[in-house]
Protein backbone atom coordinates (compact mmCIF):
# COMPACT_ATOMS: atom_id res chain seq x y z
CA UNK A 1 -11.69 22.39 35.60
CA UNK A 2 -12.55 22.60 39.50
CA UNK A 3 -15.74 21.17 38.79
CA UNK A 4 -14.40 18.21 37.26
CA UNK A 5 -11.84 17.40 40.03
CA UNK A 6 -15.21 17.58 42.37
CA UNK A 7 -16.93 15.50 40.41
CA UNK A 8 -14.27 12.69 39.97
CA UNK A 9 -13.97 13.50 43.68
CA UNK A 10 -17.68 12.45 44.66
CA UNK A 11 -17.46 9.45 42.02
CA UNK A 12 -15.60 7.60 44.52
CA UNK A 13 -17.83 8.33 47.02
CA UNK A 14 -19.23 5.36 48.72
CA UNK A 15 -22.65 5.79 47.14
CA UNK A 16 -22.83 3.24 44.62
CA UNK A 17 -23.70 5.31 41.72
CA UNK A 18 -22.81 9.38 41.12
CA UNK A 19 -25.63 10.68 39.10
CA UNK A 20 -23.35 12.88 37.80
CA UNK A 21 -20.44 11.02 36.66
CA UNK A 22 -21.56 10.98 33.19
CA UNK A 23 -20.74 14.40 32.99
CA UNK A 24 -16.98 13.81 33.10
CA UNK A 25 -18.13 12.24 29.86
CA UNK A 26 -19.94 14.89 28.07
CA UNK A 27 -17.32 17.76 28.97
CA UNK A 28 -14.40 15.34 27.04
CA UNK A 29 -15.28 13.85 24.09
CA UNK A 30 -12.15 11.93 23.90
CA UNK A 31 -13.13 10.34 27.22
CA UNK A 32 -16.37 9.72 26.04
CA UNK A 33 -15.08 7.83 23.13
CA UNK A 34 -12.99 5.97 25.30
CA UNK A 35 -15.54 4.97 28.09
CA UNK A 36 -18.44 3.95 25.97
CA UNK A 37 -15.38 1.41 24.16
CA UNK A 38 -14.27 0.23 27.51
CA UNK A 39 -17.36 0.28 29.33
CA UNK A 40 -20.98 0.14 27.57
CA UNK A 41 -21.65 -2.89 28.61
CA UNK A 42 -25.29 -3.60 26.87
CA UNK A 43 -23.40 -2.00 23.53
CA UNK A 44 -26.68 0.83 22.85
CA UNK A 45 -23.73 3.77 22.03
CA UNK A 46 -24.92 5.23 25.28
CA UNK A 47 -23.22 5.38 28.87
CA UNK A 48 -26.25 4.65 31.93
CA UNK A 49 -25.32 5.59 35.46
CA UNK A 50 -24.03 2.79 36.35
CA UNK A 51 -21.78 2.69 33.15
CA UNK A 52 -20.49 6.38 33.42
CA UNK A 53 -20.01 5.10 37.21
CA UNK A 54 -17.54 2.50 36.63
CA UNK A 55 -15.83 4.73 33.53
CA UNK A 56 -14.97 7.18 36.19
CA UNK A 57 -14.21 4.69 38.28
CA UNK A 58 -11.65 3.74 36.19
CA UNK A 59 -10.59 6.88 35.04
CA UNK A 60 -10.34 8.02 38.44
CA UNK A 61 -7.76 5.04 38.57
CA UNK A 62 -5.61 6.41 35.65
CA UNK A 63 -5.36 9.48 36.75
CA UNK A 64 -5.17 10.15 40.45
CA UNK A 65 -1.23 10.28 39.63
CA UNK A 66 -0.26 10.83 43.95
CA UNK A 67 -2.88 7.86 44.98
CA UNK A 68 -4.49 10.37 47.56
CA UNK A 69 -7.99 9.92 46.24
CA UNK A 70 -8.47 12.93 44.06
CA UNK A 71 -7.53 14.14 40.55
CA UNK A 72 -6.54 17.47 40.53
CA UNK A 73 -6.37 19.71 37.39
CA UNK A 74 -3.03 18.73 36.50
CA UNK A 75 -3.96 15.23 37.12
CA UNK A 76 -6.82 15.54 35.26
CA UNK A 77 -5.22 17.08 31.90
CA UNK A 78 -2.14 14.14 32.66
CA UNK A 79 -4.90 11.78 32.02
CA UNK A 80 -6.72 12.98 29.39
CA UNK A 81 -3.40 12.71 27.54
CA UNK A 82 -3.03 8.94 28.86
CA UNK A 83 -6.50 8.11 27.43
CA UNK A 84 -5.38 9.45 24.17
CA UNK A 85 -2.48 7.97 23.38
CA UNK A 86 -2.97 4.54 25.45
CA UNK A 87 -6.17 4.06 24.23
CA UNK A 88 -5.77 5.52 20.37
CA UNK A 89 -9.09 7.95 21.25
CA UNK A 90 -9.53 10.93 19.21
CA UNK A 91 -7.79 13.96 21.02
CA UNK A 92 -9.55 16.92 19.55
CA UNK A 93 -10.20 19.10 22.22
């Protein structure tokens, strides 16, 4: 889970795309489900960068519960949940 909170972390870097934001994606299929719904824009069933970028983006959003800029575990899991049952996302996990 420490690896995730990094990664959500250096999503809101100021670089405009985190090459590895998609893999907030691949760990969580529930968020996967509900990012390429919300935010595959050319509709192809896949996230690109820039995609996966603003899904994190957004999830980063949803979760960062204290509004300091990260998502710890806790956070994390807190949004995971959100996605679920906000966004009717299958919550297998």
């Amino acid at each position: 889970m420490p690896v995730l909170v990094l990664l959500l972390a250096a999503a809101g870097a100021d670089a405009a795309v985190n090459p590895r934001a998609i893999e907030l994606f691949e760990r969580e299929p529930a968020l996967m489900q509900w990012a390429l719904r919300a935010h595959d824009r050319d509709g192809d069933g896949r996230l690109s960068q820039a995609e996966a970028q603003a899904a994190a983006d957004a999830f980063r959003s949803i979760a960062d519960g204290d509004g300091d800029g990260r998502v710890t575990p806790y956070e994390y899991a807190r949004g995971v949940e959100f996605v679920i049952a906000r966004y009717a996302v299958g919550g297998e996990r």
